[in-house]
Every structure is written in structure tokens, then in C-alpha cells.
PDB file of N, CA and C in Angstrom:
ATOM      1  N   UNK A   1       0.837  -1.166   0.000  1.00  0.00           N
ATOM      2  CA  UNK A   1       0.000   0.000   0.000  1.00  0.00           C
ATOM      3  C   UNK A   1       0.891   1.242   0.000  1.00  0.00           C
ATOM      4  N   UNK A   2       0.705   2.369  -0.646  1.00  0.00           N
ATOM      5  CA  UNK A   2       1.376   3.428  -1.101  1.00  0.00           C
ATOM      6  C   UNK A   2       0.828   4.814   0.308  1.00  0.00           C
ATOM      7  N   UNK A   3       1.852   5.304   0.394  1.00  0.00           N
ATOM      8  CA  UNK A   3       1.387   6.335   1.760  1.00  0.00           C
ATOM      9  C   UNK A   3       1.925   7.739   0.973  1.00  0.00           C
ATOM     10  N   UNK A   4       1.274   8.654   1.583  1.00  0.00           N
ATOM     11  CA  UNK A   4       2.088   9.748   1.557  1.00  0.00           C
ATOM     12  C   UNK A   4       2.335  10.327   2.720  1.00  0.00           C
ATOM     13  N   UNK A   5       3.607  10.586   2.922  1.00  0.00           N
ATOM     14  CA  UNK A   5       4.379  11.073   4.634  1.00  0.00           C
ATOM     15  C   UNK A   5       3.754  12.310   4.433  1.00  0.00           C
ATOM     16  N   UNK A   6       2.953  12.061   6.320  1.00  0.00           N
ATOM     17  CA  UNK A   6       2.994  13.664   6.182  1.00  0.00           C
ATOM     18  C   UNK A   6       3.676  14.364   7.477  1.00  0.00           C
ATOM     19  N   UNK A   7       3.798  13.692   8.271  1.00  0.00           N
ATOM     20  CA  UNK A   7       5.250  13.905   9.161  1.00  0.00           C
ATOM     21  C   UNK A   7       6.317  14.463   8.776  1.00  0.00           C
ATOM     22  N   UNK A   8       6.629  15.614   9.419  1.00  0.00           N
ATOM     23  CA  UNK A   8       7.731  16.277   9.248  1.00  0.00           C
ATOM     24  C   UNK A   8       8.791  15.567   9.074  1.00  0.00           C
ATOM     25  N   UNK A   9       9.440  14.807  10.327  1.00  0.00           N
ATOM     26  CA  UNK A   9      10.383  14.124  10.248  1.00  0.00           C
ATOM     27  C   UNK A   9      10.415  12.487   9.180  1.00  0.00           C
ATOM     28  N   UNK A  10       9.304  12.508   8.636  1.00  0.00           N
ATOM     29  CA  UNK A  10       9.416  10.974   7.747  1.00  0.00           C
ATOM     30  C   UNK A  10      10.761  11.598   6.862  1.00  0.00           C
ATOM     31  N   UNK A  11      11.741  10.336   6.575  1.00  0.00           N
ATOM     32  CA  UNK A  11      12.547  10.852   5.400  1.00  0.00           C
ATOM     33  C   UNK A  11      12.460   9.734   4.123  1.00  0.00           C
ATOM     34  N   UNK A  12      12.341   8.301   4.646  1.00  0.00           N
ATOM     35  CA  UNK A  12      11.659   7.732   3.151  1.00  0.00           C
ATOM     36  C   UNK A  12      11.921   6.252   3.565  1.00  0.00           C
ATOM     37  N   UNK A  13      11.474   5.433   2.700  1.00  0.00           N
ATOM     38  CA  UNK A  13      11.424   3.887   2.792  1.00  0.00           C
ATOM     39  C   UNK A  13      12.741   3.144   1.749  1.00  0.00           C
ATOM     40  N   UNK A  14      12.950   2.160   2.576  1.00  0.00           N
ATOM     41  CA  UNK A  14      14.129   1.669   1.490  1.00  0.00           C
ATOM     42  C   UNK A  14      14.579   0.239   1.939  1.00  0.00           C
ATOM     43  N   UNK A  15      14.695  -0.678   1.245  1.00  0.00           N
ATOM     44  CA  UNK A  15      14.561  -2.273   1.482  1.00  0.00           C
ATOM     45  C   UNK A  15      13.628  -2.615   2.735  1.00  0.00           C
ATOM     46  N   UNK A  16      12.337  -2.235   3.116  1.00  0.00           N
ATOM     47  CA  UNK A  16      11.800  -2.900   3.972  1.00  0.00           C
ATOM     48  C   UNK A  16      11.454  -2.314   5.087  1.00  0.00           C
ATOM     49  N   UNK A  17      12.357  -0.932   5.240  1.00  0.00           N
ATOM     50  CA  UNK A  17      12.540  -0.364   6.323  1.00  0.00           C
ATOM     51  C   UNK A  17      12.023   1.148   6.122  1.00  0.00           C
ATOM     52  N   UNK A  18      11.499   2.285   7.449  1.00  0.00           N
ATOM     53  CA  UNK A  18      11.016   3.344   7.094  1.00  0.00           C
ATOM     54  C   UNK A  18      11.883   4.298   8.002  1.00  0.00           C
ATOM     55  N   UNK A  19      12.120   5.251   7.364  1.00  0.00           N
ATOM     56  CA  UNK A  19      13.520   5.654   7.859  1.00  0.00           C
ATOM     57  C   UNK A  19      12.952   7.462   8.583  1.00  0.00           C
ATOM     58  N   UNK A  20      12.720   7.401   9.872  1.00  0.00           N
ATOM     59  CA  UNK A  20      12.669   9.199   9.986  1.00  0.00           C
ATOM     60  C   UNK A  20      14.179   9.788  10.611  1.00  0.00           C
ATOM     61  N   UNK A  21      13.540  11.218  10.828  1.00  0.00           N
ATOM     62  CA  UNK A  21      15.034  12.157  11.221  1.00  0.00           C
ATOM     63  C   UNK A  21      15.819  11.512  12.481  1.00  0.00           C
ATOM     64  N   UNK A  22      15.173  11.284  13.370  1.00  0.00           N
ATOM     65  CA  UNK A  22      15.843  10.455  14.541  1.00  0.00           C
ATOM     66  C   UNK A  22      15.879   8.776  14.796  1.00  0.00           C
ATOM     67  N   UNK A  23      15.348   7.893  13.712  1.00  0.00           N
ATOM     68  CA  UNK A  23      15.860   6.406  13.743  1.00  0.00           C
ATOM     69  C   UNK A  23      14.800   5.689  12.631  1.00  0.00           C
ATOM     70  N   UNK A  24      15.135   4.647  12.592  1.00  0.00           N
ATOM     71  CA  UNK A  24      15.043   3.608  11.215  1.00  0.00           C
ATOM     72  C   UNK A  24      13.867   2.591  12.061  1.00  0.00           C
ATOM     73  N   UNK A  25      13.255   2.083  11.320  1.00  0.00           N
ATOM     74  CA  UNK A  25      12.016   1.022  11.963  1.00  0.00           C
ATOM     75  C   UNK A  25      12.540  -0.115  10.682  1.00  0.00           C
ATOM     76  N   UNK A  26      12.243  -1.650  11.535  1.00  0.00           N
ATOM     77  CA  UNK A  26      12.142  -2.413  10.121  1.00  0.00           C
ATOM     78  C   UNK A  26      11.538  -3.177  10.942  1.00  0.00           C
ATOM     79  N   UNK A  27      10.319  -3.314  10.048  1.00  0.00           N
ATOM     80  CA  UNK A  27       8.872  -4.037  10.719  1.00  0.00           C
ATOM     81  C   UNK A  27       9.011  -5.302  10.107  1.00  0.00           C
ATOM     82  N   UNK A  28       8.742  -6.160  11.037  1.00  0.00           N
ATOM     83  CA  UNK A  28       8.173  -7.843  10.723  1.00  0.00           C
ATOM     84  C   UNK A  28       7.288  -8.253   9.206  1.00  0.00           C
ATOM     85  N   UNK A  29       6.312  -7.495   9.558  1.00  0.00           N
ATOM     86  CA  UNK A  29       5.814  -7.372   7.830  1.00  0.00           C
ATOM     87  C   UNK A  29       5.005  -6.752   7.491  1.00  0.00           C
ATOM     88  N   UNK A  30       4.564  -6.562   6.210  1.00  0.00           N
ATOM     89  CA  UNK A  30       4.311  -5.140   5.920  1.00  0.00           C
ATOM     90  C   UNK A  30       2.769  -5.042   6.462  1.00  0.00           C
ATOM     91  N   UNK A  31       2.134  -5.950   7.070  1.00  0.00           N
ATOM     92  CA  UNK A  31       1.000  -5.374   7.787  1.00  0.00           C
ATOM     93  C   UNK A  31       1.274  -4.554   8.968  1.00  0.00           C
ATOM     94  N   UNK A  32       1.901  -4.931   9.716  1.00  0.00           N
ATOM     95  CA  UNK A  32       2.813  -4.159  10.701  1.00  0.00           C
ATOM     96  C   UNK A  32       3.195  -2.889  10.246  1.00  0.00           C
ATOM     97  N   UNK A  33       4.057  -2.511   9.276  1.00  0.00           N
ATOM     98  CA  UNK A  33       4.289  -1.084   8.570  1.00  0.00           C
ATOM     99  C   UNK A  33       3.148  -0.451   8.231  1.00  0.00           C
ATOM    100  N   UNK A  34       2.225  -1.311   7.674  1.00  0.00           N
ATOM    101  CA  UNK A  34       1.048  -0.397   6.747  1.00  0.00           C
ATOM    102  C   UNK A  34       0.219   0.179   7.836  1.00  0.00           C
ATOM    103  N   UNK A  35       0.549  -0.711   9.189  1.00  0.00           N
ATOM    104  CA  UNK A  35      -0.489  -0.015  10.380  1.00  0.00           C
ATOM    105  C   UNK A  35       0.007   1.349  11.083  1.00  0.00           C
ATOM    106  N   UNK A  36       1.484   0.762  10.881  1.00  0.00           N
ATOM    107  CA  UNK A  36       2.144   2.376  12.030  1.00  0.00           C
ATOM    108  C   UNK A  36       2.484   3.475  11.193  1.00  0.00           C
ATOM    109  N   UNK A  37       3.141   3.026   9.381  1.00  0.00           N
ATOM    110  CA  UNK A  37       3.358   4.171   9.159  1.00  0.00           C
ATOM    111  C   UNK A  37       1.620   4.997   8.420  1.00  0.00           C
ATOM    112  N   UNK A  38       0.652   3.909   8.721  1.00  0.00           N
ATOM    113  CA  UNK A  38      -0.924   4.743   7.877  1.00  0.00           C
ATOM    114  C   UNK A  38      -1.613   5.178   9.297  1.00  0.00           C
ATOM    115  N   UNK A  39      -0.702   4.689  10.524  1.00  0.00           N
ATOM    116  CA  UNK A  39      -1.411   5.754  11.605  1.00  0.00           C
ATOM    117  C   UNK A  39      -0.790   7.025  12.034  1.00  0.00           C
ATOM    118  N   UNK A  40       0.676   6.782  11.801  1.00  0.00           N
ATOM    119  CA  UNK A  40       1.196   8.258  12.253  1.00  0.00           C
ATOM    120  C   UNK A  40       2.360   8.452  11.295  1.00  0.00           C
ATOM    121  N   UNK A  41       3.159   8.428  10.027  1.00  0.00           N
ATOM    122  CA  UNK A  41       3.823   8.909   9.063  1.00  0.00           C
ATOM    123  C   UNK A  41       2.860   9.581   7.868  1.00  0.00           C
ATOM    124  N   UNK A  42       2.177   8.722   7.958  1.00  0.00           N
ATOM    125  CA  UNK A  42       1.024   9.040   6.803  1.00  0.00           C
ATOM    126  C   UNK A  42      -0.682  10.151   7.260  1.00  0.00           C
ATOM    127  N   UNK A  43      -0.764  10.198   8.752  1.00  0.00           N
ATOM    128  CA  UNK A  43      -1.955  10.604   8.813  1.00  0.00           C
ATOM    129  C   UNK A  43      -1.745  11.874   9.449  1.00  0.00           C
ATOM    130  N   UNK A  44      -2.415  12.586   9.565  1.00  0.00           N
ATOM    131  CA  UNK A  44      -2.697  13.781  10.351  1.00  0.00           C
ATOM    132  C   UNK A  44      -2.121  13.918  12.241  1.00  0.00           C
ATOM    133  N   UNK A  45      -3.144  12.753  12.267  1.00  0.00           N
ATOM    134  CA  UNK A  45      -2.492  12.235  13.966  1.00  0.00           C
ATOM    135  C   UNK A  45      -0.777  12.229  14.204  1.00  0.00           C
ATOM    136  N   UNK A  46       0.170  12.165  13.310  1.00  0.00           N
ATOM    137  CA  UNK A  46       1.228  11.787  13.149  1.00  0.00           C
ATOM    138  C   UNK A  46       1.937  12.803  14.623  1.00  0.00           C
ATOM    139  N   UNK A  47       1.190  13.677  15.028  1.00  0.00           N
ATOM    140  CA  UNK A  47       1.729  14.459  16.295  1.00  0.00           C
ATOM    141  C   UNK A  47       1.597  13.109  17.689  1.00  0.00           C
ATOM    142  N   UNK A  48       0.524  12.392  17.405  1.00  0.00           N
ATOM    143  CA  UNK A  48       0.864  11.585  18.548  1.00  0.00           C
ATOM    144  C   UNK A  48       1.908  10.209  18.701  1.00  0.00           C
ATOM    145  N   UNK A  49       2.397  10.243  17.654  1.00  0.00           N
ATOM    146  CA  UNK A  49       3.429   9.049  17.379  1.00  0.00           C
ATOM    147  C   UNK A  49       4.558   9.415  18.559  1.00  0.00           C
ATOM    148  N   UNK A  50       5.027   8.827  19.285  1.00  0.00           N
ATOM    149  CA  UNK A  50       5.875   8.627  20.155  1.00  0.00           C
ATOM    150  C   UNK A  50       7.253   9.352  20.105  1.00  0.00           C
ATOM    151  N   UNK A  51       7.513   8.998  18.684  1.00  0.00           N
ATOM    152  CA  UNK A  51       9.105   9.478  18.228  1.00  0.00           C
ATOM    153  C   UNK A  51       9.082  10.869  17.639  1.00  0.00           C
ATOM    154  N   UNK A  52       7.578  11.226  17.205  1.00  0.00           N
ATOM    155  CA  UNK A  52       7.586  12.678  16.621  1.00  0.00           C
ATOM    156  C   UNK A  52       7.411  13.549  17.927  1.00  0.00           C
ATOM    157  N   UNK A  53       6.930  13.026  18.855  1.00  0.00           N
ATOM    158  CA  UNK A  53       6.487  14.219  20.333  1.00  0.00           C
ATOM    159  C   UNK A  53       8.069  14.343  20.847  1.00  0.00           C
ATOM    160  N   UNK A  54       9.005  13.011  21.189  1.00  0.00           N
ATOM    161  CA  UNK A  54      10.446  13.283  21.402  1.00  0.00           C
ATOM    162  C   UNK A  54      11.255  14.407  20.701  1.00  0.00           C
ATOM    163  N   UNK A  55      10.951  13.579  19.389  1.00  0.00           N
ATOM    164  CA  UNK A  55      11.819  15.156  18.544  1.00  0.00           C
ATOM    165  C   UNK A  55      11.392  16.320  18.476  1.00  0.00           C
ATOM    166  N   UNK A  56       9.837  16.542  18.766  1.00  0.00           N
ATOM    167  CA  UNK A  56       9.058  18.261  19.082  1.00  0.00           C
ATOM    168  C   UNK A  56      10.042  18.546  20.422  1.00  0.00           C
ATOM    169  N   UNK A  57       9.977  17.844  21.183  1.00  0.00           N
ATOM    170  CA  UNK A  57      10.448  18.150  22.655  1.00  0.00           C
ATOM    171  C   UNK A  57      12.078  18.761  22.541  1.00  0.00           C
ATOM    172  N   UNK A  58      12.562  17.683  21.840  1.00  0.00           N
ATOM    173  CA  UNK A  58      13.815  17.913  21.368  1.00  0.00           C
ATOM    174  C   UNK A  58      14.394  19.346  20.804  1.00  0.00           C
ATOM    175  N   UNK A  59      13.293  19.517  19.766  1.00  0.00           N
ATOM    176  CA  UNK A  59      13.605  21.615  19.389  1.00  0.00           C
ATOM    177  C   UNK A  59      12.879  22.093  19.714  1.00  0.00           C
ATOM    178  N   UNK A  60      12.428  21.792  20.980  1.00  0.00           N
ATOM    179  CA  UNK A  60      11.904  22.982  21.571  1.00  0.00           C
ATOM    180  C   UNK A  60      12.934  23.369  22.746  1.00  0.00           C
ATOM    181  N   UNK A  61      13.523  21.946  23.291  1.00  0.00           N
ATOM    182  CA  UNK A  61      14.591  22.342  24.035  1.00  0.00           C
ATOM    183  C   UNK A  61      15.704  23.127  23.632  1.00  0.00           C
ATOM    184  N   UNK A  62      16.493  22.414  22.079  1.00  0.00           N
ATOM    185  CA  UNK A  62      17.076  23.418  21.661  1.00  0.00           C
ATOM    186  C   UNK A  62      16.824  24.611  21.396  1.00  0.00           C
ATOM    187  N   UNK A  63      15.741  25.081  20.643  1.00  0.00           N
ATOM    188  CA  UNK A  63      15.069  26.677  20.641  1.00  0.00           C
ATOM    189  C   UNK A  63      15.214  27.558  21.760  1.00  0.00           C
ATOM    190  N   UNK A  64      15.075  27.080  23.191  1.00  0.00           N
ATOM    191  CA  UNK A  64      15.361  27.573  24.619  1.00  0.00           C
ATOM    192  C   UNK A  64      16.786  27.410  24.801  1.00  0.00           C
ATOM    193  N   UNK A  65      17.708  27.180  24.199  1.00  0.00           N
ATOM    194  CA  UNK A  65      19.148  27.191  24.601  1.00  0.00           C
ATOM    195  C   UNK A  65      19.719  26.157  25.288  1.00  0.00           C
ATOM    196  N   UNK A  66      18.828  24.537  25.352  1.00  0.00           N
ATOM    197  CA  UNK A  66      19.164  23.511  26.121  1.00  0.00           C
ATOM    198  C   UNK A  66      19.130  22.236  25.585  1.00  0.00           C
ATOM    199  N   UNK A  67      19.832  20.992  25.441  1.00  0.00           N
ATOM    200  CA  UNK A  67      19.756  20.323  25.100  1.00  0.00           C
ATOM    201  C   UNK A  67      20.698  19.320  26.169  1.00  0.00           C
ATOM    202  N   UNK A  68      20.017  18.547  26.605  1.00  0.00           N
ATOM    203  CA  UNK A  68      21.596  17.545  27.656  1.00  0.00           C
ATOM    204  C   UNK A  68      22.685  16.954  26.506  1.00  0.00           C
ATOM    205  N   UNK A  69      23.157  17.365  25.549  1.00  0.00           N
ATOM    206  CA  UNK A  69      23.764  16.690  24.586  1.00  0.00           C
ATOM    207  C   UNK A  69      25.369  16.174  25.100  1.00  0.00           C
ATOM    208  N   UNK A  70      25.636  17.552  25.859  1.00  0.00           N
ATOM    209  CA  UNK A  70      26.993  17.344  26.556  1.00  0.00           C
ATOM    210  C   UNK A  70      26.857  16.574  27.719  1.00  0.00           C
ATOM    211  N   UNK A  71      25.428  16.100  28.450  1.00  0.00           N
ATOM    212  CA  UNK A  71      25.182  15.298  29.300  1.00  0.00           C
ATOM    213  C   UNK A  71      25.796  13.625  29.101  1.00  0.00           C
ATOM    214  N   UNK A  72      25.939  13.337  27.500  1.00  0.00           N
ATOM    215  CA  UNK A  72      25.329  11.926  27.191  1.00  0.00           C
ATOM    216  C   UNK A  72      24.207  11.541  27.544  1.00  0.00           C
ATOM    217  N   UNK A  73      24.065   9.654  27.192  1.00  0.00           N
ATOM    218  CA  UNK A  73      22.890   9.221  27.991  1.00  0.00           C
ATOM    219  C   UNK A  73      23.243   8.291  28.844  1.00  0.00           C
ATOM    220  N   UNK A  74      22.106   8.655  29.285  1.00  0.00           N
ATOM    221  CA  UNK A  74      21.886   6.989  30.629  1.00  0.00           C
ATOM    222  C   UNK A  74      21.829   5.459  30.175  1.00  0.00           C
ATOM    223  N   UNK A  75      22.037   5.065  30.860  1.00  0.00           N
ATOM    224  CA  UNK A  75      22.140   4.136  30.502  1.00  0.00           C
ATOM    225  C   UNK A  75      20.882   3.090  30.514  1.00  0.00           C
ATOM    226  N   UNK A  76      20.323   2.123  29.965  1.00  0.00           N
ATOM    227  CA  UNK A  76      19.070   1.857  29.780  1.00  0.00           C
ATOM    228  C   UNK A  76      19.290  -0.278  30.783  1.00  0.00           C
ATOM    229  N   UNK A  77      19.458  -0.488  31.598  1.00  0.00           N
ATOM    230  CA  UNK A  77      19.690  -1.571  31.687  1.00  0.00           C
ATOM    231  C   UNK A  77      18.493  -2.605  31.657  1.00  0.00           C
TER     232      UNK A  77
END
């Protein structure tokens, strides 16, 4: 099934996988893709997708002069 991104951050599809500004997805199969990227790459809703509210958060922090970048990260155990 054919989408059109309407997410800012979508940047494009390529062997299998859907690629935005902050990380790569490669879904099990394409019912799996056709569900996440036709609920939030492709739809309007695309503000509630998980990874697009991070990266809003993300420049908005930078826009305010902050980012923990020089922090690193934590560690996730």
C-alpha cells in the first residue's frame, strides 16, 4: 500500500525499512508497517506518534538554549 508522509520528520522507505530524522524502523511485515506508518507517518495524527512528540520536545529544548547533549545518555539496563 502506497502512503504519503505527512510527518515532518518521515525521510523515506528503502529495502523494507522506514527511515525518519531520529531512527530507522524495520517491521516484521508489511502489515505491521502499513499499520504504524498509515497511523502516524502518513496521517494527520502523526503528532501523537511517540518518536515525533520526542523530537518536538527535542527543538523545543534546543530553541530555549538547552539540550543535555553534553550530558550523554543513561544508561538503559
Amino acid at each position: 500500500m502506497a502512503f504519503v508522509a505527512i510527518c515532518p520528520y518521515y525521510i523515506k522507505e528503502l529495502n523494507g525499512q522506514t527511515f525518519c530524522e531520529v531512527c530507522r524502523f524495520k517491521f516484521k511485515d508489511r502489515i505491521m508497517r502499513n499499520n504504524f506508518v498509515g497511523s502516524y507517518c502518513a496521517s494527520f495524527d502523526y503528532t501523537s506518534c511517540p518518536i515525533c512528540k520526542e523530537t518536538d520536545a527535542y527543538y523545543d529544548r534546543k530553541d530555549n538554549g538547552y539540550t543535555n547533549e553534553e550530558d550523554g545518555f543513561e544508561e538503559i539496563i
